[in-house]
C-alpha atoms as a PDB file:
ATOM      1  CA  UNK A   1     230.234-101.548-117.680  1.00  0.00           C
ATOM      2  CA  UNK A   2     227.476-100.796-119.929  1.00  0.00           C
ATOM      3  CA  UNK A   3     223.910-101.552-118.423  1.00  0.00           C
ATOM      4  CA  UNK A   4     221.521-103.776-120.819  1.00  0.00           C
ATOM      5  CA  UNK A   5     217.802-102.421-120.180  1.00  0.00           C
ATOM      6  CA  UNK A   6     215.197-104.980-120.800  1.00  0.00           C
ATOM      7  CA  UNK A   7     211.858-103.325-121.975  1.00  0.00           C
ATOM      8  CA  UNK A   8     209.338-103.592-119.218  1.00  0.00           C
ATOM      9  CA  UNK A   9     206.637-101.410-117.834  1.00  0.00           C
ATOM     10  CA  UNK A  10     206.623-101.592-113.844  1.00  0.00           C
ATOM     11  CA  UNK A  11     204.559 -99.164-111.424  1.00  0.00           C
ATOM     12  CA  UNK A  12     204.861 -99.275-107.713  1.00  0.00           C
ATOM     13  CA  UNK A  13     201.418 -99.231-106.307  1.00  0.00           C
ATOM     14  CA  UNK A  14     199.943 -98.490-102.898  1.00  0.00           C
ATOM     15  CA  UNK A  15     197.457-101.536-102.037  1.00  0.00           C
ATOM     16  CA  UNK A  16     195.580-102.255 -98.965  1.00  0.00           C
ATOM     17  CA  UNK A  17     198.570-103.956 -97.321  1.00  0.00           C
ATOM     18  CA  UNK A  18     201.058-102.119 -98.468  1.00  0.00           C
ATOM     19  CA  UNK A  19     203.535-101.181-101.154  1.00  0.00           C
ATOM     20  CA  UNK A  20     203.657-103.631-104.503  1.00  0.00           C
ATOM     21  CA  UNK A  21     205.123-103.250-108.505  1.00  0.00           C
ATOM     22  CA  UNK A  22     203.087-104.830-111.036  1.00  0.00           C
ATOM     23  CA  UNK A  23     205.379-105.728-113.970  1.00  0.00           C
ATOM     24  CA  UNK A  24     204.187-106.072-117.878  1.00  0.00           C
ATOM     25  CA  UNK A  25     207.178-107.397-120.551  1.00  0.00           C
ATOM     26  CA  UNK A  26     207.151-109.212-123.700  1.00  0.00           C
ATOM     27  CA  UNK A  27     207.754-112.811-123.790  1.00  0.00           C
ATOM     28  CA  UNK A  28     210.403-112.087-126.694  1.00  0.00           C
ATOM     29  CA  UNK A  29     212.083-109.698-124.039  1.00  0.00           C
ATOM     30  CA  UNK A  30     212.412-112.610-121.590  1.00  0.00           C
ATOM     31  CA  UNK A  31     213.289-115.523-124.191  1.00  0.00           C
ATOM     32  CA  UNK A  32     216.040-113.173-125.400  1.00  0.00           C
ATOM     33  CA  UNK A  33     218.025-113.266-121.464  1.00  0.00           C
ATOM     34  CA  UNK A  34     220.567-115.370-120.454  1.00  0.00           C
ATOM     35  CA  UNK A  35     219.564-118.377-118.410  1.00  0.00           C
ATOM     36  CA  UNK A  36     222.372-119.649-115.511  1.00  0.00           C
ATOM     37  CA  UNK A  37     223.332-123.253-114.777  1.00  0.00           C
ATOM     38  CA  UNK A  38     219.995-123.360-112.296  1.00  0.00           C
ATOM     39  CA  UNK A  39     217.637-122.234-115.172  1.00  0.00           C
ATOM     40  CA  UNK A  40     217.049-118.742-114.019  1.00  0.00           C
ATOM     41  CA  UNK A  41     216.973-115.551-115.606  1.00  0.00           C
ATOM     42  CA  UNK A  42     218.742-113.041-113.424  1.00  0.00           C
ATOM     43  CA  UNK A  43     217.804-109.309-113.012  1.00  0.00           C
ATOM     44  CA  UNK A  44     217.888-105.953-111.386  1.00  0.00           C
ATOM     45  CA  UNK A  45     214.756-104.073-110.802  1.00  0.00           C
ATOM     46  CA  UNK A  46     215.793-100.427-109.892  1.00  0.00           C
ATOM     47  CA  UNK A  47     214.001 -97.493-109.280  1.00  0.00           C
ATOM     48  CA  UNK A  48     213.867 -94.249-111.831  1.00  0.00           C
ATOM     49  CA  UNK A  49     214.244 -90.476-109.691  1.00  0.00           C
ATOM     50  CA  UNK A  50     211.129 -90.291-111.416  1.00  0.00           C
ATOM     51  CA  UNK A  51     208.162 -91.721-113.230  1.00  0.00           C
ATOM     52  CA  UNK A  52     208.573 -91.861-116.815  1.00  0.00           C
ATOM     53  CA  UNK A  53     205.620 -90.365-119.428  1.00  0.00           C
ATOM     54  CA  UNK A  54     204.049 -93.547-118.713  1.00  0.00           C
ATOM     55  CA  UNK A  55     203.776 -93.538-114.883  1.00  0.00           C
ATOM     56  CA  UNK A  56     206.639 -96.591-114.482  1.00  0.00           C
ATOM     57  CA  UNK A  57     208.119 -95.914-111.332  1.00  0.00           C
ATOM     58  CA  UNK A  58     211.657 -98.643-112.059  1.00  0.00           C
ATOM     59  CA  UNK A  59     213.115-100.367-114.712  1.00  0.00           C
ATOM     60  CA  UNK A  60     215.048-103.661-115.285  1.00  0.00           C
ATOM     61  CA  UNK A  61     218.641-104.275-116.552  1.00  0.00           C
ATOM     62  CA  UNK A  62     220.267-107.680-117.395  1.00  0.00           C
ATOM     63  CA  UNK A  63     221.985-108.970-113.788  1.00  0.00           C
ATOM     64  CA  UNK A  64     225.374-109.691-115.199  1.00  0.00           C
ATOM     65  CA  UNK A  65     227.266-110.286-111.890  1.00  0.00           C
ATOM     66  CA  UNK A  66     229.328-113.326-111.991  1.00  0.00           C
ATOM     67  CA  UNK A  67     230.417-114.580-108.660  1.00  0.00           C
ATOM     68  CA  UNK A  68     234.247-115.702-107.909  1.00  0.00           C
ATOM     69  CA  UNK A  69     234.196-118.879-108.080  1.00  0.00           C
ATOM     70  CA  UNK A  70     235.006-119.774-104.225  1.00  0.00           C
ATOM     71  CA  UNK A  71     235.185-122.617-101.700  1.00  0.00           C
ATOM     72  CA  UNK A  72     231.445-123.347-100.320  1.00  0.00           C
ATOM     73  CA  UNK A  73     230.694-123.913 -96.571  1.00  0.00           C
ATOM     74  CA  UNK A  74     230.058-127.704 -97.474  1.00  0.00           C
ATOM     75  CA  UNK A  75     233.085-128.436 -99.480  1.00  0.00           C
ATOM     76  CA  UNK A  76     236.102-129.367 -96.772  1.00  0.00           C
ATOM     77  CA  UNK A  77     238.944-127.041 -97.581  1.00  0.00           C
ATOM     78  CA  UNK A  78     242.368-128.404 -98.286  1.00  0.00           C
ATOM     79  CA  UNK A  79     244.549-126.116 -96.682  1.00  0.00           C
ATOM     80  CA  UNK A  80     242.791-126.570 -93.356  1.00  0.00           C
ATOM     81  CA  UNK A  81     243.734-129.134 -91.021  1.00  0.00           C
ATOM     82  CA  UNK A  82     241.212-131.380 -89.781  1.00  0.00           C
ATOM     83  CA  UNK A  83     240.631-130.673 -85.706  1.00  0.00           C
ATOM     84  CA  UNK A  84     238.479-133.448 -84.689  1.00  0.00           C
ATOM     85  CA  UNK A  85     241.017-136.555 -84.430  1.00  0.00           C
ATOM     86  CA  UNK A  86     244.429-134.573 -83.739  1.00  0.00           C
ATOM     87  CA  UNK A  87     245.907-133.697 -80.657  1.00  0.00           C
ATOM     88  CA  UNK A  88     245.900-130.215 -79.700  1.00  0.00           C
ATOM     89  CA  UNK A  89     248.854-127.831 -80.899  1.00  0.00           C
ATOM     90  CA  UNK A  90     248.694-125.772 -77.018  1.00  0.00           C
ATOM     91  CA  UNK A  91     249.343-127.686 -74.354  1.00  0.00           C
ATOM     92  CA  UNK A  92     246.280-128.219 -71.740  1.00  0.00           C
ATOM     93  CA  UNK A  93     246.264-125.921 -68.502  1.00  0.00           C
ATOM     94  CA  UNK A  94     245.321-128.943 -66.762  1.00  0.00           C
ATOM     95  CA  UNK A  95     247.940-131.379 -66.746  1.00  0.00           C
ATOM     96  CA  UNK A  96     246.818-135.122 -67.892  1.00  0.00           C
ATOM     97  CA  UNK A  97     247.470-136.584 -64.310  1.00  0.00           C
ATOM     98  CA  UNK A  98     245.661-134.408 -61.994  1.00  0.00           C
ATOM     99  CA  UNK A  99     242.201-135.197 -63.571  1.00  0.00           C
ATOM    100  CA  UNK A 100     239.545-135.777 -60.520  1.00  0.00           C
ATOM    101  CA  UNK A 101     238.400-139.000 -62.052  1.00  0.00           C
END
């Protein structure tokens, strides 16, 4: 899979709280990548083993990964049998007419 390298300039930088990247790319660069059904442009900021000539410290490729397409946690599956109005399939270990109530 061949890796699509968007021309940026990003340095990580040591700042008074901590560790942050400022990032510098061309509009064109960003206009050119593919936007996904939410309207968001998708990428992977990775680090280099070492600065470049010009002191960037990562670089960005094109986030390609398409995700199967699977069954969500709110979509009710339709191999699974609905629990909450059927009897159970094991039998109870207390038997129905020695309740103490």
């Amino acid at each position: 899979m061949s890796k699509n390298y968007i021309s940026t300039f990003i340095k990580e930088r040591e700042g008074k709280y901590g560790k942050f990247m400022t990032v510098s790319m061309k509009l064109e660069e960003l206009n050119k990548l593919p936007v996904d059904k939410y309207g968001n442009v998708k990428v992977i900021i990775q680090g280099r083993r070492e600065p470049d000539k010009f002191g960037n410290t990562h670089s960005m490729i094109e986030d390609t990964y398409q995700a199967e397409q699977t069954q969500t946690a709110h979509e009710p599956s339709k191999n699974r049998a609905s629990t909450a109005h059927e009897p159970s399939k094991y039998p109870s270990s207390t038997p129905q007419d020695d309740l103490p109530f």
